[in-house]
C-alpha atoms as a PDB file:
ATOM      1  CA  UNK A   1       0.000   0.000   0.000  1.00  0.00           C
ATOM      2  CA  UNK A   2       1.203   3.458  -0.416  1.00  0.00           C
ATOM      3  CA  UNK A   3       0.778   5.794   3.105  1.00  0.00           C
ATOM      4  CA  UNK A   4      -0.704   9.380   2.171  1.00  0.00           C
ATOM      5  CA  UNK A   5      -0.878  12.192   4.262  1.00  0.00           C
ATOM      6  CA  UNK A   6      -3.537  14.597   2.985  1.00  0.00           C
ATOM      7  CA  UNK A   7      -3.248  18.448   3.277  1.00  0.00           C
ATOM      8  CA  UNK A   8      -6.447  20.084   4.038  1.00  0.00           C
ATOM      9  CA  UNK A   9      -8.277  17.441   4.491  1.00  0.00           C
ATOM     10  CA  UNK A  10     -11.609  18.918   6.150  1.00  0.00           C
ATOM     11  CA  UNK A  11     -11.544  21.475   2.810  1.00  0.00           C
ATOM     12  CA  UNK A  12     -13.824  21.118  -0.213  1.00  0.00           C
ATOM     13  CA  UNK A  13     -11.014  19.285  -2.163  1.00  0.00           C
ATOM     14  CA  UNK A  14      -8.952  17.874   1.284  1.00  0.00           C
ATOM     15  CA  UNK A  15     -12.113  16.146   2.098  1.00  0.00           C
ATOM     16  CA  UNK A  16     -13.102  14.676  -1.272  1.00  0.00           C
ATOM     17  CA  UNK A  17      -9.457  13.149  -1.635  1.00  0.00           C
ATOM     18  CA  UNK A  18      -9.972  11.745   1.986  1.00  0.00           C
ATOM     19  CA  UNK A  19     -13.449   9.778   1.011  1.00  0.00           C
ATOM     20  CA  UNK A  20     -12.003   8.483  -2.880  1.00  0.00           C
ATOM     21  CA  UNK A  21      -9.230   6.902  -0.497  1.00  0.00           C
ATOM     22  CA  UNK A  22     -10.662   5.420   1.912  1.00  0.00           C
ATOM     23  CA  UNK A  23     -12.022   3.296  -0.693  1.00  0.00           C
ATOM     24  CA  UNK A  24      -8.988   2.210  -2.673  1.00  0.00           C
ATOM     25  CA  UNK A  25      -7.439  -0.819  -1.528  1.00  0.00           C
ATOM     26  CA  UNK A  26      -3.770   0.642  -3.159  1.00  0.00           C
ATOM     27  CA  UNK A  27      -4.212   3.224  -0.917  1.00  0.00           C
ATOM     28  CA  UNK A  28      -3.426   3.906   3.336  1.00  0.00           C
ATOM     29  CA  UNK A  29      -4.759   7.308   4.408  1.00  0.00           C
ATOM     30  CA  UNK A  30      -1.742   7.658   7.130  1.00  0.00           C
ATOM     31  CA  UNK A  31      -2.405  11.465   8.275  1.00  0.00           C
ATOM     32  CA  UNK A  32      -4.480  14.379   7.901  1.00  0.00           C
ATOM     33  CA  UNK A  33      -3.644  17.709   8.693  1.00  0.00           C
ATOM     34  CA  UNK A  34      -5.280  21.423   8.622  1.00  0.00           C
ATOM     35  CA  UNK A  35      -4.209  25.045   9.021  1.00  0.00           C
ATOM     36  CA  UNK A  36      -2.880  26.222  12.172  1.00  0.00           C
ATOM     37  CA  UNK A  37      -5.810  27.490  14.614  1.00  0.00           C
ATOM     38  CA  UNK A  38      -8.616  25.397  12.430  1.00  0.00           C
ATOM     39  CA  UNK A  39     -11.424  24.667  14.829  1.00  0.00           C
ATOM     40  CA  UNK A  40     -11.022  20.825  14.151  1.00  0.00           C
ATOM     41  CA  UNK A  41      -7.290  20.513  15.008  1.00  0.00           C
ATOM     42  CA  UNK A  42      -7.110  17.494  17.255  1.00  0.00           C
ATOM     43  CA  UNK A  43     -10.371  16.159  16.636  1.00  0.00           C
ATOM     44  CA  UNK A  44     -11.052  12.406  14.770  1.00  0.00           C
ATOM     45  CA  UNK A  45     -12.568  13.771  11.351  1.00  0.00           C
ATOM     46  CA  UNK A  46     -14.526  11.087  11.386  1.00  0.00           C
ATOM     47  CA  UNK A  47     -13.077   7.979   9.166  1.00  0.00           C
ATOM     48  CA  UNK A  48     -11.387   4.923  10.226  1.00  0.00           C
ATOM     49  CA  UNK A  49      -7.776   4.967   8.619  1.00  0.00           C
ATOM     50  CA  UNK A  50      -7.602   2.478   6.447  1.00  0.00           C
ATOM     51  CA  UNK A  51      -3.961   1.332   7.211  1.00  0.00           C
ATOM     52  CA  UNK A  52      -5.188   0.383  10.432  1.00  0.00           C
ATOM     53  CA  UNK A  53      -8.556   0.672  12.733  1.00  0.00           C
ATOM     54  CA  UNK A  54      -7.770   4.051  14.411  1.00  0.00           C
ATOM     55  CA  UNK A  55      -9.526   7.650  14.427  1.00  0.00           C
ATOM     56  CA  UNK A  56      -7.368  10.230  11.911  1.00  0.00           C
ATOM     57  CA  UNK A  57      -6.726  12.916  14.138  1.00  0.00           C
ATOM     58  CA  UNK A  58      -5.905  15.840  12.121  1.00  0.00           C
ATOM     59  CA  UNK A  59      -2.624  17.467  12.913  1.00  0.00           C
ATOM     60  CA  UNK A  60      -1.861  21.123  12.754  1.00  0.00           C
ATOM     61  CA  UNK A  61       1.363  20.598  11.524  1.00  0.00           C
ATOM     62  CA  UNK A  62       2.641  18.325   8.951  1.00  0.00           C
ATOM     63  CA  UNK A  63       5.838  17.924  10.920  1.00  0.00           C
ATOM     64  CA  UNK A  64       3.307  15.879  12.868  1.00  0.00           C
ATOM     65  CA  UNK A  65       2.920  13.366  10.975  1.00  0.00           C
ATOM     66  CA  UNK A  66       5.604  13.404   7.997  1.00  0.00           C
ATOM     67  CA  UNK A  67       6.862  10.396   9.101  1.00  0.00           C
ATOM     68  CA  UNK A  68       4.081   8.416   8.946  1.00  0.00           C
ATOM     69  CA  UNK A  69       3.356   8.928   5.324  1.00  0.00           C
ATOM     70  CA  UNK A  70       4.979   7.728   1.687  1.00  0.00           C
ATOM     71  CA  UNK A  71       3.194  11.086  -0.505  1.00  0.00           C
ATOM     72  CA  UNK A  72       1.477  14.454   0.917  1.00  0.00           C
ATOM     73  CA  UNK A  73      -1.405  15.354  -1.474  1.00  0.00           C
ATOM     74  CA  UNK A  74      -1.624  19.402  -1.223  1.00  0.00           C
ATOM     75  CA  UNK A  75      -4.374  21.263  -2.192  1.00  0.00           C
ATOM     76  CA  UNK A  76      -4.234  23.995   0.146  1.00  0.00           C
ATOM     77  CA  UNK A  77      -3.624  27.560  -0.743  1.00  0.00           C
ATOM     78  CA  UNK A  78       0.391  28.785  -2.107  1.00  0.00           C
ATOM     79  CA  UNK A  79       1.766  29.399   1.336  1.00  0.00           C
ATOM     80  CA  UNK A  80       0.582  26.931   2.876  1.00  0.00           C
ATOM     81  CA  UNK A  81       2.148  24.178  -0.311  1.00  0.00           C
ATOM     82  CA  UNK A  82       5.624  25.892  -0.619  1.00  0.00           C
ATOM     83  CA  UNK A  83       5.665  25.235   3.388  1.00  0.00           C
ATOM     84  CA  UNK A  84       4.392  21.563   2.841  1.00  0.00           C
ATOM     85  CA  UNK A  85       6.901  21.005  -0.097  1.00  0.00           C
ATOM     86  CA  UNK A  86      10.148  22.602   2.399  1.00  0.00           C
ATOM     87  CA  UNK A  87       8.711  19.947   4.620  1.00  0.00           C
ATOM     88  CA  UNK A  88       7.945  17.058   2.116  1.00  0.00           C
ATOM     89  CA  UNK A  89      11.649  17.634   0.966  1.00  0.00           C
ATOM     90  CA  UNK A  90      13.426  17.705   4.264  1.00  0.00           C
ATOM     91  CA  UNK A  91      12.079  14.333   5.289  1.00  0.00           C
ATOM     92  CA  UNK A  92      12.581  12.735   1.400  1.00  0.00           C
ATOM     93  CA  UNK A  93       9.320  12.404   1.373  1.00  0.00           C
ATOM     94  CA  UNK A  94       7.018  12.916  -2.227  1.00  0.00           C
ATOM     95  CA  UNK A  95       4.310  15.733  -2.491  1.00  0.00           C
ATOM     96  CA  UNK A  96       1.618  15.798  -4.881  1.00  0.00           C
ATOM     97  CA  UNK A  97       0.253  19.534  -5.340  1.00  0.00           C
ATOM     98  CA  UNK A  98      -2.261  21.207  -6.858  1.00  0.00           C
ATOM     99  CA  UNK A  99      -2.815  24.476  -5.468  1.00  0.00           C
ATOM    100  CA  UNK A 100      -2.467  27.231  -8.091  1.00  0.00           C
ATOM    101  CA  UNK A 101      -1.567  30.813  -7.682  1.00  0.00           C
ATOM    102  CA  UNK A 102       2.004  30.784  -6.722  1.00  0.00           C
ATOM    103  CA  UNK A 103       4.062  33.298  -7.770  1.00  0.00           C
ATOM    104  CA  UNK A 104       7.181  33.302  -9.812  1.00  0.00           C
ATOM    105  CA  UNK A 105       9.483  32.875  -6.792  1.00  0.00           C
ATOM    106  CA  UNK A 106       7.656  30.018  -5.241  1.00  0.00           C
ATOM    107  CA  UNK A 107       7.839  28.321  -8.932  1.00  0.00           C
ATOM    108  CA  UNK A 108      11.401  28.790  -9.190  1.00  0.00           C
ATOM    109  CA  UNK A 109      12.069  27.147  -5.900  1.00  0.00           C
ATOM    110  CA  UNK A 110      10.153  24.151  -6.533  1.00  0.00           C
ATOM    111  CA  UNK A 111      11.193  23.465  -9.743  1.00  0.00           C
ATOM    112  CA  UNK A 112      15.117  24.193  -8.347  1.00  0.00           C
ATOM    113  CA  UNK A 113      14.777  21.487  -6.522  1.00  0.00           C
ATOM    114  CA  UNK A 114      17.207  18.528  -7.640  1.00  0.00           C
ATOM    115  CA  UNK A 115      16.864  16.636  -4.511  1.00  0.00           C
ATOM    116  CA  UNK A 116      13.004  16.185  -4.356  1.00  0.00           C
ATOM    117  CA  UNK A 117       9.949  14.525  -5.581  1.00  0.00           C
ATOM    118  CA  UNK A 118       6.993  16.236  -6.642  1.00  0.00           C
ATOM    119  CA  UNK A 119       3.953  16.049  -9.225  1.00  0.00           C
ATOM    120  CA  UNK A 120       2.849  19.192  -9.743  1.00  0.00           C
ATOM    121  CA  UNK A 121       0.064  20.724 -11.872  1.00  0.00           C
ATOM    122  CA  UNK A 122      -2.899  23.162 -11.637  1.00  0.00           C
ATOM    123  CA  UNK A 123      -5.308  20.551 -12.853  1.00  0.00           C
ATOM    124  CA  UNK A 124      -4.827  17.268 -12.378  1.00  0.00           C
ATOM    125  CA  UNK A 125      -8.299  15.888 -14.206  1.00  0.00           C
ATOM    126  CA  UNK A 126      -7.328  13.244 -17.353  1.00  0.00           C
ATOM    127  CA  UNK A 127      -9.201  15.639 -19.638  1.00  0.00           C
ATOM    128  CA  UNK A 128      -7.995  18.678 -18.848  1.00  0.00           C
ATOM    129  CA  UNK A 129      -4.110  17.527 -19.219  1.00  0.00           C
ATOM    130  CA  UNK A 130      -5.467  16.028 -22.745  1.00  0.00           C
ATOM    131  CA  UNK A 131      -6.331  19.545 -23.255  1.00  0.00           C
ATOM    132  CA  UNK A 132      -3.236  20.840 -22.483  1.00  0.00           C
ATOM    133  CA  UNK A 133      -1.604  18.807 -25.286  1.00  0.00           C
ATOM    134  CA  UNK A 134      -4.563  19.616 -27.817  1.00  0.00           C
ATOM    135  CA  UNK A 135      -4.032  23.203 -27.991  1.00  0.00           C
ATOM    136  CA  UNK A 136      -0.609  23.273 -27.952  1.00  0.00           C
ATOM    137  CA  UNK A 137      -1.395  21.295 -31.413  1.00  0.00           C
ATOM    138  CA  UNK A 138      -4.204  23.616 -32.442  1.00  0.00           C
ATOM    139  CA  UNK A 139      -1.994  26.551 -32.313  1.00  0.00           C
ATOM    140  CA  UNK A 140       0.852  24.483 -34.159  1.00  0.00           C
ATOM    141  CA  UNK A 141      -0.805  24.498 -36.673  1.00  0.00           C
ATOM    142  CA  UNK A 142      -2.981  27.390 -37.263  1.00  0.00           C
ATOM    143  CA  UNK A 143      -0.817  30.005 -36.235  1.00  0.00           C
ATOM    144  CA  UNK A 144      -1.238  33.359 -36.823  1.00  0.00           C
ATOM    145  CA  UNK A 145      -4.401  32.820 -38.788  1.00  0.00           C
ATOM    146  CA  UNK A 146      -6.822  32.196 -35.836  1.00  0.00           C
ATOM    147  CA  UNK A 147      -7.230  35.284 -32.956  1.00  0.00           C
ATOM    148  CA  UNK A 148      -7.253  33.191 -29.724  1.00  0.00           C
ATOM    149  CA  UNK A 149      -9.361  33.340 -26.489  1.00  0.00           C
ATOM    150  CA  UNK A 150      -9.506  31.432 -23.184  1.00  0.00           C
ATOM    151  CA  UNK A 151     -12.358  31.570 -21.117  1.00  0.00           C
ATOM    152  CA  UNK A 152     -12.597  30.146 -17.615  1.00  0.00           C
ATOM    153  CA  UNK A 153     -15.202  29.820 -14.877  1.00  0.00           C
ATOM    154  CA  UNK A 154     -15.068  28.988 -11.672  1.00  0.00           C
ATOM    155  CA  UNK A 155     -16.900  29.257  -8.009  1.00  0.00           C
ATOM    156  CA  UNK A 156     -17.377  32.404  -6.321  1.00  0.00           C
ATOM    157  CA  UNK A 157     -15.226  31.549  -3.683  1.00  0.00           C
ATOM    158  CA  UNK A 158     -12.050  31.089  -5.809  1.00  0.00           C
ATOM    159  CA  UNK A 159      -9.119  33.111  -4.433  1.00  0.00           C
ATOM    160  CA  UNK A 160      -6.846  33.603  -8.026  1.00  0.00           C
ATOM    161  CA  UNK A 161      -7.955  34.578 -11.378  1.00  0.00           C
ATOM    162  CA  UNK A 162      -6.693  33.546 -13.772  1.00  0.00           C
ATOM    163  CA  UNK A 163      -6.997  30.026 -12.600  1.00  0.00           C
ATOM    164  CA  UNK A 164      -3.798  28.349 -12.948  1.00  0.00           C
ATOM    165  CA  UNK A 165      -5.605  25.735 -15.743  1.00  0.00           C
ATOM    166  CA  UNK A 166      -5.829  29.171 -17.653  1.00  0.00           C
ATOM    167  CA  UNK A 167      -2.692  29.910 -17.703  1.00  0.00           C
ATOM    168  CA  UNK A 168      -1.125  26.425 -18.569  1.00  0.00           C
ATOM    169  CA  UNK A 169      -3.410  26.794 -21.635  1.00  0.00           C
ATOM    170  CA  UNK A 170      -2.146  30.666 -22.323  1.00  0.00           C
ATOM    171  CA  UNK A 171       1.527  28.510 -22.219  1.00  0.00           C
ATOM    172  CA  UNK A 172       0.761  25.894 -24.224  1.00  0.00           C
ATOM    173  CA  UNK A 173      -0.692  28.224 -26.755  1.00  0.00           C
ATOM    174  CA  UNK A 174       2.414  30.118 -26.602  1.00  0.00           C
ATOM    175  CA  UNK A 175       4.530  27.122 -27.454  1.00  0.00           C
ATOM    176  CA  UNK A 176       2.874  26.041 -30.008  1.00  0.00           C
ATOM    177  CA  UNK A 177       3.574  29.017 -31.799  1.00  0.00           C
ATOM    178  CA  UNK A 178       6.201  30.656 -29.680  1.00  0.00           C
ATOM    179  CA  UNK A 179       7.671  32.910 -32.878  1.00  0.00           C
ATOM    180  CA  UNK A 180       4.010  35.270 -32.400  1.00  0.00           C
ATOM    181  CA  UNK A 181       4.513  38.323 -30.365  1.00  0.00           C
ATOM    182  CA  UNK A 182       1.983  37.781 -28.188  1.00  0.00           C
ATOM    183  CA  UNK A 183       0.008  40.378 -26.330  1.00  0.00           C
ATOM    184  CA  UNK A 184      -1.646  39.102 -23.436  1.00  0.00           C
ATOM    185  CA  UNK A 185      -5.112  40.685 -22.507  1.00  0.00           C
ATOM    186  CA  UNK A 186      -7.280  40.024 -19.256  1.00  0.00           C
ATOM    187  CA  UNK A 187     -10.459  42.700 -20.445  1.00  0.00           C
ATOM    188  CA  UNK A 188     -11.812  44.903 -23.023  1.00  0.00           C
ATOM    189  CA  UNK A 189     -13.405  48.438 -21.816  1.00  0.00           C
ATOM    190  CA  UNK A 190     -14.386  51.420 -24.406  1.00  0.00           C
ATOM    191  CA  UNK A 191     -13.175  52.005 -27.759  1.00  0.00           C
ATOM    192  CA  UNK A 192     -10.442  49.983 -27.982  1.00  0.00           C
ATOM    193  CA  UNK A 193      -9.744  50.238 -31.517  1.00  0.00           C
ATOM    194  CA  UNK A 194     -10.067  46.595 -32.518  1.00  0.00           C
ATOM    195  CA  UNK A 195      -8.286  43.383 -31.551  1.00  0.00           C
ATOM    196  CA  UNK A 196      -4.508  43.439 -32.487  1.00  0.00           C
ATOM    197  CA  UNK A 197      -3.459  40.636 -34.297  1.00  0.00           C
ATOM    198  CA  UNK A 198      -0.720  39.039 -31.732  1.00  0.00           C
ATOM    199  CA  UNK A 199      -3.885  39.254 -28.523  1.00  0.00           C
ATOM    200  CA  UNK A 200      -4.271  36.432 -26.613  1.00  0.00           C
ATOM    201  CA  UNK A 201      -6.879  37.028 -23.780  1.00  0.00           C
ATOM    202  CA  UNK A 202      -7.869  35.169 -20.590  1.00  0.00           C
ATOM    203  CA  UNK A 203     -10.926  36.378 -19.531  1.00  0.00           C
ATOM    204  CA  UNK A 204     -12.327  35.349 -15.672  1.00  0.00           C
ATOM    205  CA  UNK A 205     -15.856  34.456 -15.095  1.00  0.00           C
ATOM    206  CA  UNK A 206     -16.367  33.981 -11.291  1.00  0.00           C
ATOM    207  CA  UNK A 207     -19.949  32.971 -10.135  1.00  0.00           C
ATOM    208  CA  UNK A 208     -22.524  30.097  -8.141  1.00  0.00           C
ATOM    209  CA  UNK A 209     -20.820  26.471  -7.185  1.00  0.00           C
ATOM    210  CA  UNK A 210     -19.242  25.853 -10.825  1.00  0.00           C
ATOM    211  CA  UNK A 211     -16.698  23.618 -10.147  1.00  0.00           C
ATOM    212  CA  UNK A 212     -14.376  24.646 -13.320  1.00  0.00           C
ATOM    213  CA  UNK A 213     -15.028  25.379 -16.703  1.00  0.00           C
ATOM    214  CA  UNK A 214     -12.448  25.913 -19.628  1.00  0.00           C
ATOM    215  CA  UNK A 215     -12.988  26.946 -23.481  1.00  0.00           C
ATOM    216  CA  UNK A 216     -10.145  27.844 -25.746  1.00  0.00           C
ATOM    217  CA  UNK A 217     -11.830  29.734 -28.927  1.00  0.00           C
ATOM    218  CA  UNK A 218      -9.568  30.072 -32.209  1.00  0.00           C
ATOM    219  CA  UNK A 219     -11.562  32.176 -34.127  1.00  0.00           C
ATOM    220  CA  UNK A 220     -11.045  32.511 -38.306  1.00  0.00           C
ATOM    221  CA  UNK A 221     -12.167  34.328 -41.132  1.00  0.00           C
ATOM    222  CA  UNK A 222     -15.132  32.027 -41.870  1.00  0.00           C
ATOM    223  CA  UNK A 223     -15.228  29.579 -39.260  1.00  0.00           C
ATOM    224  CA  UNK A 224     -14.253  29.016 -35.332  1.00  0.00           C
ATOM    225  CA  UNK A 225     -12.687  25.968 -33.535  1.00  0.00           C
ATOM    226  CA  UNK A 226     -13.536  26.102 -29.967  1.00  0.00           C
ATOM    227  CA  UNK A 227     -11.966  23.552 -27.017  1.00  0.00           C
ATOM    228  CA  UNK A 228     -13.653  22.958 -23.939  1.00  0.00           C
ATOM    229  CA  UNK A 229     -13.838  20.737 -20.643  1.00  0.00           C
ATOM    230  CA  UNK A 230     -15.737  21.032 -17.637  1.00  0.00           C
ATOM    231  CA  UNK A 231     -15.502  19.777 -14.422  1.00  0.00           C
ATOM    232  CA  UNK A 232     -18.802  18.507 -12.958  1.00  0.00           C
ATOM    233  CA  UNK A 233     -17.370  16.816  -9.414  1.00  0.00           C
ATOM    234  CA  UNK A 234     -13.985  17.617  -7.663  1.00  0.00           C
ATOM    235  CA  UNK A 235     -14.295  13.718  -7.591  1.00  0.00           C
ATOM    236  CA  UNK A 236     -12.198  14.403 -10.858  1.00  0.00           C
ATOM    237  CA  UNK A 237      -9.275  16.524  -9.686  1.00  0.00           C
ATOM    238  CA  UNK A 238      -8.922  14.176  -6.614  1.00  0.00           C
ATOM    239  CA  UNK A 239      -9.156  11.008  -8.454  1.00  0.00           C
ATOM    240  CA  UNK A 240      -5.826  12.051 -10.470  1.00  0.00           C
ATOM    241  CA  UNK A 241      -4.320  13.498  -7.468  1.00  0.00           C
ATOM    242  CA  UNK A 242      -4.385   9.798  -6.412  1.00  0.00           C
ATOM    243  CA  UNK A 243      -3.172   8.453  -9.476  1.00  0.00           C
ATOM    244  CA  UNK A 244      -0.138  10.969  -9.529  1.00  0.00           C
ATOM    245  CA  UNK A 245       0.283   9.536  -5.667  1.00  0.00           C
ATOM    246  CA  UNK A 246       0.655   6.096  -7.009  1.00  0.00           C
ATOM    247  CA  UNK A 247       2.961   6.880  -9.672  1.00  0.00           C
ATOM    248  CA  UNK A 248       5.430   9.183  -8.082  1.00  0.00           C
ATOM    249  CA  UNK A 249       6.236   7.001  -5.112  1.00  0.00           C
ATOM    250  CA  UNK A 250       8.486   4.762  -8.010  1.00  0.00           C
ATOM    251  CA  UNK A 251       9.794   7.859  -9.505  1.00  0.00           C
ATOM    252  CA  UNK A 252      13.346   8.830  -8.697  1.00  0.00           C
ATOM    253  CA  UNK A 253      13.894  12.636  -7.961  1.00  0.00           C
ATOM    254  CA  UNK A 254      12.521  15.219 -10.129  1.00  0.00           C
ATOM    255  CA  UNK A 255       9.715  17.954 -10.488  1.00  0.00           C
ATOM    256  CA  UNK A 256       7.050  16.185 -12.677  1.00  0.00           C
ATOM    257  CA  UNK A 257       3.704  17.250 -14.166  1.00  0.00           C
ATOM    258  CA  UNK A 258       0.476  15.473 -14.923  1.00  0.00           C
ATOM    259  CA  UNK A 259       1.519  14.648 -18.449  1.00  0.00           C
ATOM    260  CA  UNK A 260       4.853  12.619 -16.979  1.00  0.00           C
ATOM    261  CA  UNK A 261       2.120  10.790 -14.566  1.00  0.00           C
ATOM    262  CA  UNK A 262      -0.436  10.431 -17.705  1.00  0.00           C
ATOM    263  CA  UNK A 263       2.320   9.572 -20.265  1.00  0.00           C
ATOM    264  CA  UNK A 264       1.113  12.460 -22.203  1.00  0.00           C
END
């Protein structure tokens, strides 16, 4: 069995990764933790462990219970993951992320890192890495022909916009056609004169309980191709998050994505 410790686990996505484990027989749920001054710290949240037939207290600290785990899933918030990463590091342990929002710094450091083992990605849903690929192909080959827009939507409680998903499409767009000057554009107010030829804009859309939506438009003279996924469950993200678990505990070190776990 591979031991997981799961970050966040009385969250929206902490808890949904908790209940897909419990379930797989691959699979020991080893630790739980939360933030520092959450109201459950040091309270059973409520599952047998599935390692063996004890409560899962949840631990304020990962330093906790680091030990007790193979992989920390993190889907926390950017602090919170570079912390759990320092940690996951430290102890040679592997860390599965998927927060989004970190900034160029926190990137840098992660990806610096020669002596650890992570999977990280801002979406970790089969489809959406498919995606990923497919418009990196679109753009390939239809390159300066087609004016390109990404639209995303999300819940109104999501904390970044653009949603990280966004921008690993805006990337992949980019290197499919990396020699276009490319303008990036994140609204459109008043007279604006008319779209430049190099724009490529990521527009927001935050509203209700919508788990994720994503469409890439490449629009022509005379007809439109249009991408899209949507998320209906976080069941989705978590299920991969699990996947990527499984995989990386074999891996030897290195920062990996979704498409190393998929074979993309």
């Amino acid at each position: 069995m591979v031991r997981i410790i799961i970050a966040g686990a009385a969250g929206k996505m902490g808890s949904t990764i908790l209940n897909l484990a419990l379930n797989d027989k691959e699979l020991s749920v080893a630790g739980v933790t939360e933030a520092a001054g959450h109201p459950l710290i040091g309270q059973d949240i409520g599952y047998k462990s599935s390692v063996a037939n004890h409560p899962l207290i949840i631990a304020g600290d990962l330093t906790k219970v680091i030990e007790e785990g193979d992989v920390v899933i993190d889907f926390t918030e950017p602090a919170a993951s570079l912390n759990h990463f320092r940690i996951a590091r430290r102890h040679n342990k592997a860390i599965v992320i998927g927060s989004t929002g970190f900034n160029d710094d926190a990137l840098d450091e992660i990806r610096a890192a020669k002596d650890a083992r992570v999977v990280i990605s801002p979406n970790m849903s089969v489809g959406m890495n498919l995606m990923f690929d497919v418009v990196e192909r679109i753009s390939k080959v239809l390159k300066d022909g087609y004016d390109t827009e990404i639209v995303e939507m999300h819940h109104r409680w999501k904390k970044d916009s653009p949603s990280g998903s966004a921008v690993r499409l805006k990337e992949a767009i980019q290197r499919g056609n990396p020699k276009r000057d490319w303008l990036e554009v994140s609204g459109r107010k008043g007279i604006t004169g008319g779209r430049k030829d190099n724009e490529i804009a990521v527009m927001s859309l935050r509203g209700g309980d919508v788990v994720g939506e994503h469409t890439v438009i490449f629009a022509g003279i005379g007809e439109r191709l249009e991408v899209t996924h949507r998320a209906h469950s976080r069941e989705t993200f978590a299920a991969g998050a699990l996947v990527a678990a499984k995989w990386l505990v074999n891996q030897p070190n290195g920062i990996y994505t979704m498409k190393d776990v998929l074979g993309i």
